[in-house]
N, C-alpha and C. Protein backbone atom coordinates (compact mmCIF):
# COMPACT_ATOMS: atom_id res chain seq x y z
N UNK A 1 0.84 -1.19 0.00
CA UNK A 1 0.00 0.00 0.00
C UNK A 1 0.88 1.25 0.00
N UNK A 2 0.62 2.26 -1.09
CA UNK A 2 1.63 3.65 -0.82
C UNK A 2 0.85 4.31 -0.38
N UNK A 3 1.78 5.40 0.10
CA UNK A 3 1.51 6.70 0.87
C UNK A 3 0.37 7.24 0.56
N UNK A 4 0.45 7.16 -0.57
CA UNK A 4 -1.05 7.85 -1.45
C UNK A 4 -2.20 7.45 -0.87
N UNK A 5 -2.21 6.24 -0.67
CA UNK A 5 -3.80 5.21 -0.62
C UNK A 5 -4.02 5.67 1.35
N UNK A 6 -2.96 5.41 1.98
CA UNK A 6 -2.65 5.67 3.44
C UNK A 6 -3.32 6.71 3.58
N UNK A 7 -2.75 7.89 2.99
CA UNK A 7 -3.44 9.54 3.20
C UNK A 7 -5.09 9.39 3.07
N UNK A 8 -5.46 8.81 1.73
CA UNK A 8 -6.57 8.85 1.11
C UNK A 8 -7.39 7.94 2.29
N UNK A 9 -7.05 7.49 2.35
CA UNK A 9 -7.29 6.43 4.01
C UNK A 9 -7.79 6.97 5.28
N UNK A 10 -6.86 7.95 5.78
CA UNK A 10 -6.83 8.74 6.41
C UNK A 10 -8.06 10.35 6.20
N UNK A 11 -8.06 10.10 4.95
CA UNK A 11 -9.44 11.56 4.96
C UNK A 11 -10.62 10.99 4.50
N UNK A 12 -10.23 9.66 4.22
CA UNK A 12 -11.99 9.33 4.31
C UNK A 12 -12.71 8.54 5.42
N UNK A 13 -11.98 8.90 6.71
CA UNK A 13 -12.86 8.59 8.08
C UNK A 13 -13.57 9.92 8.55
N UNK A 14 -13.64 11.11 7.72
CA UNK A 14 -15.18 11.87 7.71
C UNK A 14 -15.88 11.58 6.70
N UNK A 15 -16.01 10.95 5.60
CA UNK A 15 -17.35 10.23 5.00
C UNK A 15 -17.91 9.53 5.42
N UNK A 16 -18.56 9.57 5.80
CA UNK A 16 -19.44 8.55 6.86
C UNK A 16 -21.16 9.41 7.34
N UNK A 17 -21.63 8.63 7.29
CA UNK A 17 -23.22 9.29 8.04
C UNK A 17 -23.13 10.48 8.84
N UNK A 18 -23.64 11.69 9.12
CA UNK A 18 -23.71 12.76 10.17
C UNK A 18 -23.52 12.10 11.52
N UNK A 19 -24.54 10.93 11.84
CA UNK A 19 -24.69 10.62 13.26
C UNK A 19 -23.96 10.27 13.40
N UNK A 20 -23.21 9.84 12.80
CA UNK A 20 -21.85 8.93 12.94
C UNK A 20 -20.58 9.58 13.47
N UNK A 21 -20.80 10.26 12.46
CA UNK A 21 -19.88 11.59 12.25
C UNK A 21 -19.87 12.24 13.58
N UNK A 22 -20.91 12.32 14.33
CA UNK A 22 -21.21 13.18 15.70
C UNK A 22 -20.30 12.37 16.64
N UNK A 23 -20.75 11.16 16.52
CA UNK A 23 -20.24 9.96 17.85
C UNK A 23 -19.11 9.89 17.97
N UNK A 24 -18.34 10.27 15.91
CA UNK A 24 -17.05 9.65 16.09
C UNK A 24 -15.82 10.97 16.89
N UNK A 25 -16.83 12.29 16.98
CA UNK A 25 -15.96 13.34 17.01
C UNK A 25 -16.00 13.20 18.52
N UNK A 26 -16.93 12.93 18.75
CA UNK A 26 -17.12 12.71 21.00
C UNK A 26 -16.50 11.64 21.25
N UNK A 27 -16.53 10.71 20.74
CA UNK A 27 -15.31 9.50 21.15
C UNK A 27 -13.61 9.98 20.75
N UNK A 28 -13.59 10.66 19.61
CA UNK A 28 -12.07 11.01 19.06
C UNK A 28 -11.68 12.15 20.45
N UNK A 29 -12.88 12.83 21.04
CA UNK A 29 -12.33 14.02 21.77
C UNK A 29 -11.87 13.46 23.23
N UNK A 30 -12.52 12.34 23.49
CA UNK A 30 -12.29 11.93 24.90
C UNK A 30 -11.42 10.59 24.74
N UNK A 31 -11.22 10.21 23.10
CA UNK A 31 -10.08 9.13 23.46
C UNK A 31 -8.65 10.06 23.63
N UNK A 32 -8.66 11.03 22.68
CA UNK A 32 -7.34 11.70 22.62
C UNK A 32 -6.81 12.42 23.97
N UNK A 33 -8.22 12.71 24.56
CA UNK A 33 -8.05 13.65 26.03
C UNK A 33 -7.24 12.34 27.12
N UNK A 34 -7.79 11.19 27.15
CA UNK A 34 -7.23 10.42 27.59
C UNK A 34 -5.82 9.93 27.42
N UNK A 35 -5.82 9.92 26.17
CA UNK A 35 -4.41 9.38 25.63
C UNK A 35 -3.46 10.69 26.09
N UNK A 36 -3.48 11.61 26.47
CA UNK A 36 -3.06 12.85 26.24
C UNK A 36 -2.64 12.64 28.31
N UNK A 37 -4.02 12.24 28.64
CA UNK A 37 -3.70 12.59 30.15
C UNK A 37 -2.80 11.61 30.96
N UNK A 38 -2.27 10.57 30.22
CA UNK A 38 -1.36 9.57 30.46
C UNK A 38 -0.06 9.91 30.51
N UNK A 39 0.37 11.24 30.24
CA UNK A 39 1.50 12.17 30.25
C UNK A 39 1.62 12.40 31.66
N UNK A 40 0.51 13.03 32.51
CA UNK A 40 0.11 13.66 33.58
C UNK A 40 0.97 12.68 34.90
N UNK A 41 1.39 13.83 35.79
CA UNK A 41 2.18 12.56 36.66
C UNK A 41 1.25 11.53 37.20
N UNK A 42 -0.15 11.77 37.99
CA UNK A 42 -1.33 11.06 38.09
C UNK A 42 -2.48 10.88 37.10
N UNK A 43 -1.90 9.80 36.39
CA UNK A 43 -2.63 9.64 35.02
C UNK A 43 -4.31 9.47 35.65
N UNK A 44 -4.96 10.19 33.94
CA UNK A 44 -6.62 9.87 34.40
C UNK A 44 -7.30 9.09 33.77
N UNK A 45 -8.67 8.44 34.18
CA UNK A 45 -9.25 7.23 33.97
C UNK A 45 -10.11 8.36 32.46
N UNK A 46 -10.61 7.08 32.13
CA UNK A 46 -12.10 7.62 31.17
C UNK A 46 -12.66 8.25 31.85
N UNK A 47 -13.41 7.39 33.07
CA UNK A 47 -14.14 8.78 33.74
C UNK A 47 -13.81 9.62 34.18
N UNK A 48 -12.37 9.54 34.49
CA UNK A 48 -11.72 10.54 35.80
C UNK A 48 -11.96 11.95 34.85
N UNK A 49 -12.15 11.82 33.34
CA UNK A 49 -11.67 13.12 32.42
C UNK A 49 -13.43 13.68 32.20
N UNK A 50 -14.20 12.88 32.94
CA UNK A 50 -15.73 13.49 32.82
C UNK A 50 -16.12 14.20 33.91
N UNK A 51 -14.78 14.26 35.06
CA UNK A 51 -15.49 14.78 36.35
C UNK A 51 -15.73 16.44 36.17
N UNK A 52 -15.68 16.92 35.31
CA UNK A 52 -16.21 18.78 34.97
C UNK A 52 -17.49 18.92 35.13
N UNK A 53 -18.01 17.36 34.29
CA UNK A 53 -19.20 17.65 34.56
C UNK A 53 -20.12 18.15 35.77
N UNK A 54 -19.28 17.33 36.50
CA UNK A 54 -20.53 17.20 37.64
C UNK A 54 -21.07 16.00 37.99
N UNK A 55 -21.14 15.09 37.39
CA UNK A 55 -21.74 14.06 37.40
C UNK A 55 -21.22 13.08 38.52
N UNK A 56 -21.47 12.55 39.42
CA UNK A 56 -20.91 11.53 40.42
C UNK A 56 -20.63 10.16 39.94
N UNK A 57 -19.40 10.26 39.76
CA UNK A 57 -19.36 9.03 38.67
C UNK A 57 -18.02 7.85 39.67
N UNK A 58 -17.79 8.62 40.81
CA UNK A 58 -16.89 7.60 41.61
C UNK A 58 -17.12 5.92 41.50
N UNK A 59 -18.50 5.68 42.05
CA UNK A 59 -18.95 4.82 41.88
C UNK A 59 -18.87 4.01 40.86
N UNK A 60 -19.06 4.42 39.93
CA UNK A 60 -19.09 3.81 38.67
C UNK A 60 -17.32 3.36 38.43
N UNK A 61 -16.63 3.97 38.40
CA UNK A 61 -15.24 4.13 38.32
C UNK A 61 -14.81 3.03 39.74
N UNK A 62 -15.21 2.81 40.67
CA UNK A 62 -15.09 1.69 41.81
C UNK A 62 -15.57 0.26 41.22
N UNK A 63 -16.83 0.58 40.92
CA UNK A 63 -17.73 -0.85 40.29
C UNK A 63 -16.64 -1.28 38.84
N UNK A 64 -16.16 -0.99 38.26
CA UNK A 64 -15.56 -1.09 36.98
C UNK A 64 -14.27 -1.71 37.87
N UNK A 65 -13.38 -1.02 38.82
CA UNK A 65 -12.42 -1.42 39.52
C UNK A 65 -11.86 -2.97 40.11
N UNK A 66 -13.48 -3.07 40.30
CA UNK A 66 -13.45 -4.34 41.18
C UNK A 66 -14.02 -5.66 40.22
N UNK A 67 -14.10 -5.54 39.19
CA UNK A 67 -14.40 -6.29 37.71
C UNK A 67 -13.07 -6.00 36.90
N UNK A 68 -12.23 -5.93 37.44
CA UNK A 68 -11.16 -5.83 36.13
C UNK A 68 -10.91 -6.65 35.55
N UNK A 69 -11.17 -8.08 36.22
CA UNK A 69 -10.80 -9.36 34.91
C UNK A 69 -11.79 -9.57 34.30
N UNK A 70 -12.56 -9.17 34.43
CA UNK A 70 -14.04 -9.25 33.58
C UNK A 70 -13.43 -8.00 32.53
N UNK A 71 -14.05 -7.52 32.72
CA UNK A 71 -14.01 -5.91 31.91
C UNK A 71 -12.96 -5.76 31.03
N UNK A 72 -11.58 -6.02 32.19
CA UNK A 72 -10.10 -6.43 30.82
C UNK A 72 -10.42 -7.00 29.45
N UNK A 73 -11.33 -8.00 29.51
CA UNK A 73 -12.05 -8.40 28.00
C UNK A 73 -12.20 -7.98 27.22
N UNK A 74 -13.16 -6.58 27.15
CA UNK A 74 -13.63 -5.71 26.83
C UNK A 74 -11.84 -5.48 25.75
N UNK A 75 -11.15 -5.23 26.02
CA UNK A 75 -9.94 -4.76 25.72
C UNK A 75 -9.62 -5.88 24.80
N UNK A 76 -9.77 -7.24 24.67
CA UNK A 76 -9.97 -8.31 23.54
C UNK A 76 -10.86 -7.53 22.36
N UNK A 77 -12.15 -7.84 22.71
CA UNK A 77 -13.15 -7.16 21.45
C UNK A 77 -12.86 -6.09 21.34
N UNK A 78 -11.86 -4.71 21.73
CA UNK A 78 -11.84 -3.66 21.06
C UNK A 78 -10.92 -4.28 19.74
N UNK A 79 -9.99 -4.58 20.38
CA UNK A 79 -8.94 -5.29 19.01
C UNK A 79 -9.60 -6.02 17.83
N UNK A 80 -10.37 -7.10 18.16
CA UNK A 80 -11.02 -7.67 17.09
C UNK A 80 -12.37 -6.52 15.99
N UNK A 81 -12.47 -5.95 16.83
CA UNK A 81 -13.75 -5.01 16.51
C UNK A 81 -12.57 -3.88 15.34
N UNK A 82 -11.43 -3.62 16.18
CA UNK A 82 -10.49 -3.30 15.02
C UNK A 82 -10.32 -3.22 13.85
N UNK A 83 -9.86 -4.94 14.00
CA UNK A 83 -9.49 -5.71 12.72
C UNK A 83 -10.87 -5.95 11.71
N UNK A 84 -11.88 -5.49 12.41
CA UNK A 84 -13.34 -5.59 11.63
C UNK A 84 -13.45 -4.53 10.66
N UNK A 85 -12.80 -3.46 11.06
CA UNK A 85 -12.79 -2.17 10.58
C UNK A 85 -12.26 -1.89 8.96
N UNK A 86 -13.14 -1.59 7.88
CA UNK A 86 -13.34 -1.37 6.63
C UNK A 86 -13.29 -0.32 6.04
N UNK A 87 -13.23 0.25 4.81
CA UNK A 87 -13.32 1.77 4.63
C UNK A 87 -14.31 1.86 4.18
N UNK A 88 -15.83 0.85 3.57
CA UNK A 88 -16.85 0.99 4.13
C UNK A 88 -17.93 0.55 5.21
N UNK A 89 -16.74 0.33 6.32
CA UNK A 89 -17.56 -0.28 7.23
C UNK A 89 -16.55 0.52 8.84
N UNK A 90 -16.77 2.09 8.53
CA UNK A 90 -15.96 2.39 9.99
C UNK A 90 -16.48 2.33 11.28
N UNK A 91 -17.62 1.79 11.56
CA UNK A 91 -17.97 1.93 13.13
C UNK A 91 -17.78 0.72 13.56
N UNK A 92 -16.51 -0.36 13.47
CA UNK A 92 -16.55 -0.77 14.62
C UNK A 92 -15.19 -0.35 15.38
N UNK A 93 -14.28 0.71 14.04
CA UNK A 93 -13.34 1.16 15.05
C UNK A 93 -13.69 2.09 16.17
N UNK A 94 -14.69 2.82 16.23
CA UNK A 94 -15.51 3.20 17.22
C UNK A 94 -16.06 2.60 18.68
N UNK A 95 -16.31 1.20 17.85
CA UNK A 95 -17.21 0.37 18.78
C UNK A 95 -15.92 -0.03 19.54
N UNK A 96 -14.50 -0.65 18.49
CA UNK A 96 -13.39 -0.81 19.55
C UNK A 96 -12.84 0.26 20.19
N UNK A 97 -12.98 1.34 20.08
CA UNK A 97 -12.04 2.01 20.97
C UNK A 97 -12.87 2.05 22.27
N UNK A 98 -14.35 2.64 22.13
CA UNK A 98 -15.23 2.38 23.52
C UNK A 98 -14.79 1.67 24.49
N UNK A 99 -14.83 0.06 23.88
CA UNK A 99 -14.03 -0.82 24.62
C UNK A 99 -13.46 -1.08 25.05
N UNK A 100 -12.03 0.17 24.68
CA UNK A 100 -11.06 -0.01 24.94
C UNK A 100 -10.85 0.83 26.51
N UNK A 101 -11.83 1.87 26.25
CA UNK A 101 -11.87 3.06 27.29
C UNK A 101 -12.98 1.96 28.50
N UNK A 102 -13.54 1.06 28.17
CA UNK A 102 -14.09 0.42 28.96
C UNK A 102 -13.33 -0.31 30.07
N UNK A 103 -12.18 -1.30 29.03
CA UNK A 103 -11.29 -1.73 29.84
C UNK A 103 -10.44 -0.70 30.39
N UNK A 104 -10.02 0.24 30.00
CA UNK A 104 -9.04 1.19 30.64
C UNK A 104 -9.23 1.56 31.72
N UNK A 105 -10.46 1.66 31.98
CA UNK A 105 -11.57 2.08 33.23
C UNK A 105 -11.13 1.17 34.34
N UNK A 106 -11.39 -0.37 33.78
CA UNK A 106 -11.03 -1.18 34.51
C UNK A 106 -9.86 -1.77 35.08
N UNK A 107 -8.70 -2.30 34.10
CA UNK A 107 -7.44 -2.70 34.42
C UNK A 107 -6.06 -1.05 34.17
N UNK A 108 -6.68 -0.18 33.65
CA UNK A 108 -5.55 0.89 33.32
C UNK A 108 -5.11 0.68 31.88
N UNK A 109 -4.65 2.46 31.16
CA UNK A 109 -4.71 2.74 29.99
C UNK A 109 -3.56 1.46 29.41
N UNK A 110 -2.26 1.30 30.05
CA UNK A 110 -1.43 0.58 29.63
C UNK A 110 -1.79 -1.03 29.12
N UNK A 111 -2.41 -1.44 29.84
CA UNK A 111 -2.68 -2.93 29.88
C UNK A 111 -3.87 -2.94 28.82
N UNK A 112 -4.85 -1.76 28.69
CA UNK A 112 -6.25 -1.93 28.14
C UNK A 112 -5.43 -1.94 26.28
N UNK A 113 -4.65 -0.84 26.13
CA UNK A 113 -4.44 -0.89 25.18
C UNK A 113 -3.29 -1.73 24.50
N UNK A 114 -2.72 -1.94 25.16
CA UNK A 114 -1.96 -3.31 24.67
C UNK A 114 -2.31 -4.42 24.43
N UNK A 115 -3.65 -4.86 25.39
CA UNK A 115 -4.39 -6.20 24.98
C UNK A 115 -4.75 -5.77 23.53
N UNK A 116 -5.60 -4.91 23.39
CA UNK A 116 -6.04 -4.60 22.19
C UNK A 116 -5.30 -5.34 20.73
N UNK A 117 -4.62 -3.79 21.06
CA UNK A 117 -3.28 -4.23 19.66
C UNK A 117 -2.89 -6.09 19.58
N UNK A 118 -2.50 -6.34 20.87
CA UNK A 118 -2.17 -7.58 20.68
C UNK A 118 -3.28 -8.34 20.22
N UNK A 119 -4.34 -8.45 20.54
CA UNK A 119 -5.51 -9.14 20.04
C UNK A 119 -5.64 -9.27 18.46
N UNK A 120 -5.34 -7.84 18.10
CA UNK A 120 -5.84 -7.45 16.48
C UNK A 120 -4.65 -7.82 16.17
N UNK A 121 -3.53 -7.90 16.51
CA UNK A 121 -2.38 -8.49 15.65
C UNK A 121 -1.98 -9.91 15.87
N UNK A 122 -2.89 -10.42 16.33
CA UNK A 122 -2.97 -12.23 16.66
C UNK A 122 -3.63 -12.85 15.67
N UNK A 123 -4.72 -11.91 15.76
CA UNK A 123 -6.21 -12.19 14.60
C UNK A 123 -5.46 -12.03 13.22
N UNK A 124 -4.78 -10.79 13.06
CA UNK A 124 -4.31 -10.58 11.24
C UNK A 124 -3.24 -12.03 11.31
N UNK A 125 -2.16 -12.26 12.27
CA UNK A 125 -1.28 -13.18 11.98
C UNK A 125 -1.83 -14.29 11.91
N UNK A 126 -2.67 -14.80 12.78
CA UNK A 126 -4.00 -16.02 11.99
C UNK A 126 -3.98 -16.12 10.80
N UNK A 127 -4.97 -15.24 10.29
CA UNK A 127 -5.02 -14.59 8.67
C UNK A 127 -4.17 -15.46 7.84
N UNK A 128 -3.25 -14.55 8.36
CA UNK A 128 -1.68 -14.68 7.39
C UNK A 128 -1.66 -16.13 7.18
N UNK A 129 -1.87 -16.58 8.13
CA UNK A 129 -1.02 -18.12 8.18
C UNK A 129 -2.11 -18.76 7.49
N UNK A 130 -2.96 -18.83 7.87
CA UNK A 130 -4.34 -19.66 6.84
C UNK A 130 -4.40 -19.09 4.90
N UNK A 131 -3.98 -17.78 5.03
CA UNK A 131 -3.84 -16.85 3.94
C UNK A 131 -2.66 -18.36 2.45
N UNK A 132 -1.54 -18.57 3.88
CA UNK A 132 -0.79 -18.91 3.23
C UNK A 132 -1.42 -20.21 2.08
N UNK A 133 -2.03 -20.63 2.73
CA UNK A 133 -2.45 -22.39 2.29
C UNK A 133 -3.79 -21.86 1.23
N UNK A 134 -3.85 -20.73 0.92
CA UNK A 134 -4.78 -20.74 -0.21
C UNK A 134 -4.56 -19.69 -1.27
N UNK A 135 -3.10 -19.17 -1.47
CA UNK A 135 -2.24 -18.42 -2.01
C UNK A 135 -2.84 -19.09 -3.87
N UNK A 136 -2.96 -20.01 -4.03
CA UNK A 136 -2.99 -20.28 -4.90
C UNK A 136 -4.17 -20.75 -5.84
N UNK A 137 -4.73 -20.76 -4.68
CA UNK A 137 -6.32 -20.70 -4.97
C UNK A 137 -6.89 -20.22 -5.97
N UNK A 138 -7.64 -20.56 -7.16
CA UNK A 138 -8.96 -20.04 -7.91
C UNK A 138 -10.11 -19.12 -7.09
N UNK A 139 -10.36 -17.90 -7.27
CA UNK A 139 -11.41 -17.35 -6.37
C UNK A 139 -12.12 -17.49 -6.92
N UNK A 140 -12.80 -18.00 -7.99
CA UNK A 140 -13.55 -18.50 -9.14
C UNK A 140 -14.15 -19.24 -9.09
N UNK A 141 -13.69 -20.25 -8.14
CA UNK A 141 -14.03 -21.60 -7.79
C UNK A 141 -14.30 -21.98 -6.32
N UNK A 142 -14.13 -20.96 -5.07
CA UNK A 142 -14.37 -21.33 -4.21
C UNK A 142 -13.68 -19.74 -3.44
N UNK A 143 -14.58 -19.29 -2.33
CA UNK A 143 -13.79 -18.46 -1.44
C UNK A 143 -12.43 -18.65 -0.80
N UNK A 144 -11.62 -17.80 -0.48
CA UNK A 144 -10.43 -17.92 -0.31
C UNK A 144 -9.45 -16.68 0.11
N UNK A 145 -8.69 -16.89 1.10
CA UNK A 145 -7.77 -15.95 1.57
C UNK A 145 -6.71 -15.74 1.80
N UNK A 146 -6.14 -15.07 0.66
CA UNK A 146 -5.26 -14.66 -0.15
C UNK A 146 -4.12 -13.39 0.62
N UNK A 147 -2.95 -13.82 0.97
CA UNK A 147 -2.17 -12.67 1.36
C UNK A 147 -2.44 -11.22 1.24
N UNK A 148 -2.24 -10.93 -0.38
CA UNK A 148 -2.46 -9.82 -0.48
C UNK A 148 -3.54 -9.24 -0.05
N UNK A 149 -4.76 -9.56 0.00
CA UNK A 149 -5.82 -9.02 0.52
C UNK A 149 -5.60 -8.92 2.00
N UNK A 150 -5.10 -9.84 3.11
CA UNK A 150 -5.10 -10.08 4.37
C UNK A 150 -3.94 -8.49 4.79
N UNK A 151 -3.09 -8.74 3.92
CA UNK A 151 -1.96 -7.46 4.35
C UNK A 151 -2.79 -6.02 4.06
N UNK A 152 -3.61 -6.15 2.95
CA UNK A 152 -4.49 -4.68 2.52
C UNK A 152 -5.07 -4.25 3.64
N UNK A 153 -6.05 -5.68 3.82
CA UNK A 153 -7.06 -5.65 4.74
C UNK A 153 -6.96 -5.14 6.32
N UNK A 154 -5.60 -5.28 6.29
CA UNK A 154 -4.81 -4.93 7.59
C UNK A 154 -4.49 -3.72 8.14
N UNK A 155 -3.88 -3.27 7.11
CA UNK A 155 -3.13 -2.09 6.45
C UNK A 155 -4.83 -0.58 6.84
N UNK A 156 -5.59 -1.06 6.10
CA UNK A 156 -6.99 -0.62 5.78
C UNK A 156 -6.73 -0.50 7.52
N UNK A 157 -7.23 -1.14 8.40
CA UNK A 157 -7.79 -1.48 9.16
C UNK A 157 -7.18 -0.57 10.49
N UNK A 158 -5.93 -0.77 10.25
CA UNK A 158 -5.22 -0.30 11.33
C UNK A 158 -5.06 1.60 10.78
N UNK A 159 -5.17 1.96 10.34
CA UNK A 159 -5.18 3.46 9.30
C UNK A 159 -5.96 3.76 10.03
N UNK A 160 -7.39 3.13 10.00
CA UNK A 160 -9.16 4.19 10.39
C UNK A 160 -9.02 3.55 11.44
N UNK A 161 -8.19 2.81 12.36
CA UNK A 161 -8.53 3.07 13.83
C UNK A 161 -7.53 4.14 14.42
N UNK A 162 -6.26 3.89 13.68
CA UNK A 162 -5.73 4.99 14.44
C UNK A 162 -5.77 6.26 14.47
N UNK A 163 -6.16 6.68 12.92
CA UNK A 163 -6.81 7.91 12.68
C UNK A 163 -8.11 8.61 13.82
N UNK A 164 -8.79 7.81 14.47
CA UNK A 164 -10.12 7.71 15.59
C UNK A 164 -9.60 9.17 16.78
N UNK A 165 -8.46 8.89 17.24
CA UNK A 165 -8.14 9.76 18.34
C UNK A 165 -7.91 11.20 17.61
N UNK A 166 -7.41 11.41 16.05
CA UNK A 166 -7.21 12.76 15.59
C UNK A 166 -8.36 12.98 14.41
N UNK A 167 -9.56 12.35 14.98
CA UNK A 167 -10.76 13.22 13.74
C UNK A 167 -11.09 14.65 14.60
N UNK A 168 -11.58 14.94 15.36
CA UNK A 168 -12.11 15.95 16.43
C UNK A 168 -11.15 17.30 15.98
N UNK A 169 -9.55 17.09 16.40
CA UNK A 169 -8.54 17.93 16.42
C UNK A 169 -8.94 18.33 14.72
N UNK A 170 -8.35 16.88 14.20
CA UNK A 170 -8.70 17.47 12.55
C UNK A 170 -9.43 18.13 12.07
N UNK A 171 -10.87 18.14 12.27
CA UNK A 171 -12.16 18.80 11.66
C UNK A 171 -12.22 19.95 12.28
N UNK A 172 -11.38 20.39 13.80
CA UNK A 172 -11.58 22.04 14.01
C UNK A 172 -10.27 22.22 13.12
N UNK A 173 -9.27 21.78 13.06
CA UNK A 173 -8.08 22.45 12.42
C UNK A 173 -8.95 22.95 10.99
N UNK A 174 -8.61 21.84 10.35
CA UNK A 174 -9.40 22.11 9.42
C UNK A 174 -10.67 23.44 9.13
N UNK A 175 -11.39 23.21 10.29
CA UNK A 175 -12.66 24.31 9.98
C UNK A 175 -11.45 25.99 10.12
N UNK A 176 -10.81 25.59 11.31
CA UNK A 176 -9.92 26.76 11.25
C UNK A 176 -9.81 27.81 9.94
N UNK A 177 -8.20 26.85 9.48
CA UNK A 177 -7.92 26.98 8.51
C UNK A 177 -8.62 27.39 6.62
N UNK A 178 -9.78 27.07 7.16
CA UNK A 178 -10.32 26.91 5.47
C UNK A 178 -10.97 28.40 4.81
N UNK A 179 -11.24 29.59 5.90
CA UNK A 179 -10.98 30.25 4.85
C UNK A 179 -9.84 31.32 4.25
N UNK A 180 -8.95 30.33 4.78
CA UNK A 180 -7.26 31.22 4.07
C UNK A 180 -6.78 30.29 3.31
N UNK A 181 -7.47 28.71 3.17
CA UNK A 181 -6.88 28.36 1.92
C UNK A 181 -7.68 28.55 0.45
N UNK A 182 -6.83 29.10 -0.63
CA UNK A 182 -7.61 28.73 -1.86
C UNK A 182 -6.93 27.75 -2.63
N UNK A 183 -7.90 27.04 -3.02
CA UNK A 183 -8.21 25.78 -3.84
C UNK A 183 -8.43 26.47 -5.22
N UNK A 184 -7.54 25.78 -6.10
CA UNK A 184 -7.55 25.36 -7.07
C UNK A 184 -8.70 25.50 -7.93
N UNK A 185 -8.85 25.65 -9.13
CA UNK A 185 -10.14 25.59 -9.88
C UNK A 185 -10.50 24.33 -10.28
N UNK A 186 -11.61 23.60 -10.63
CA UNK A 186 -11.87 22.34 -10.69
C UNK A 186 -11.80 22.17 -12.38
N UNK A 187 -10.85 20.81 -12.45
CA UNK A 187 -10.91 20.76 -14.22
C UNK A 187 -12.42 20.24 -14.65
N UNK A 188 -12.66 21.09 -15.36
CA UNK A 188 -14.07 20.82 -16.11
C UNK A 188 -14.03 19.34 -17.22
N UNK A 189 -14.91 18.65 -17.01
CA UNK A 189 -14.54 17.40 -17.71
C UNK A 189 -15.15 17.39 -19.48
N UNK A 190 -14.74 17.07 -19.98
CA UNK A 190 -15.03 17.57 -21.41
C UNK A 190 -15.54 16.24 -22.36
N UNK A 191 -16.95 17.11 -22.63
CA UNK A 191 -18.15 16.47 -22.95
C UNK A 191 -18.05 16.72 -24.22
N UNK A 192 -18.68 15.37 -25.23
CA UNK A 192 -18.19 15.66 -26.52
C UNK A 192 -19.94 15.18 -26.79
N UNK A 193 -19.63 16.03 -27.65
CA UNK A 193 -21.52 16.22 -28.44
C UNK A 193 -21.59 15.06 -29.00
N UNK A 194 -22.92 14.30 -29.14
CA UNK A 194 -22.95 14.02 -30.47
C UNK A 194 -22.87 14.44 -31.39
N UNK A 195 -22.75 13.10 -32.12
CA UNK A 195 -22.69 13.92 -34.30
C UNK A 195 -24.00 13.74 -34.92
N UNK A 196 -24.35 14.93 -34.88
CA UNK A 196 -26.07 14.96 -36.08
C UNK A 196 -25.90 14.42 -37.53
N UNK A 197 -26.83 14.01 -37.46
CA UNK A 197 -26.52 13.19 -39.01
C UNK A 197 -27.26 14.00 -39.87
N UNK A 198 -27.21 14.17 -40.79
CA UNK A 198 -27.87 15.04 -41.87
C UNK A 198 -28.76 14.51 -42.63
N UNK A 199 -29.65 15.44 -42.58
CA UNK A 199 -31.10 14.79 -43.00
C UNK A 199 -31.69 14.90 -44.47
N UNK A 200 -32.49 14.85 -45.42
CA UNK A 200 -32.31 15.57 -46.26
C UNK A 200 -31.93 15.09 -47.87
């Protein structure tokens, strides 16, 4: 996959539905706030970054505490939910990162997101290896999974999840920026008449 397809990769996780579009910018804002607060000498939970609200959420943040081998799970299916992830099919990198902030809640950012990754890179190396034994396969003749697709598919996959934490930042930069850039004029595509036949 080149750079080209990567980028192109990368700006089409805002095509997607409005509602979508809404969820993915409130999840991108509070995964990145998180990822961000792991710098902090007393790193903060998912919830710990909702306490502005107001909302009494200790509890919740205790109950999650005391389920961490349960909940750590959660940090499995974000990974696989990952590797599910399509460029027309982006919400389950959504659905995995949730998950991921689920488990984080529970066992801590380090462990939540490492299961992850490791999960989704267990699942593609699966792939691979089954990939291998049908390399040669007719797709003509029977379904089949083929390297190259498994490495695309991968490639694809891991792009629009990681892209997830910088849509939010992106779309204000972006709104920023846009009216001091000018764009280009659009090439007009050139339409050729028919030929009248002569009548007569």
């Amino acid at each position: 996959m080149t750079r080209a397809e990567i980028v192109r990769l990368a700006r089409c996780v805002v095509r997607r539905p409005r509602w979508q579009l809404v969820v993915a910018v409130l999840l991108s804002a509070w995964t990145l706030a998180w990822v961000l607060g792991q710098l902090a000498e007393d790193p903060l939970s998912p919830l710990g970054l909702l306490a502005w609200t107001g909302i009494p959420l200790d509890s919740a943040s205790l109950w999650a505490q005391e389920r961490a081998e349960v909940l750590a799970w959660f940090a499995t299916l974000g990974g696989l939910s990952w590797a599910a992830t399509t460029e027309q099919g982006q919400l389950p990198a959504l659905a995995g990162w949730f998950a991921v902030l689920v488990a984080g809640e529970a066992a801590g950012y380090e462990h939540a997101v490492q299961r992850a990754m490791l999960s989704m890179v267990v699942f593609l190396l699966v792939l691979a290896a089954v990939s291998i034994t049908g390399r040669r396969a007719f797709v003509v003749d029977r379904v089949a999974v083929m390297p190259k697709d498994v490495v695309r598919a991968g490639i694809t996959a891991a792009v629009l999840t990681a892209v997830v934490p910088l849509i939010a930042p992106g779309l204000a930069l972006t709104r920023l920026v846009r009216p001091y850039v000018t764009k280009p004029p659009r090439q007009l595509r050139r339409v050729e008449a028919p030929l009248l036949r002569e009548t007569g």
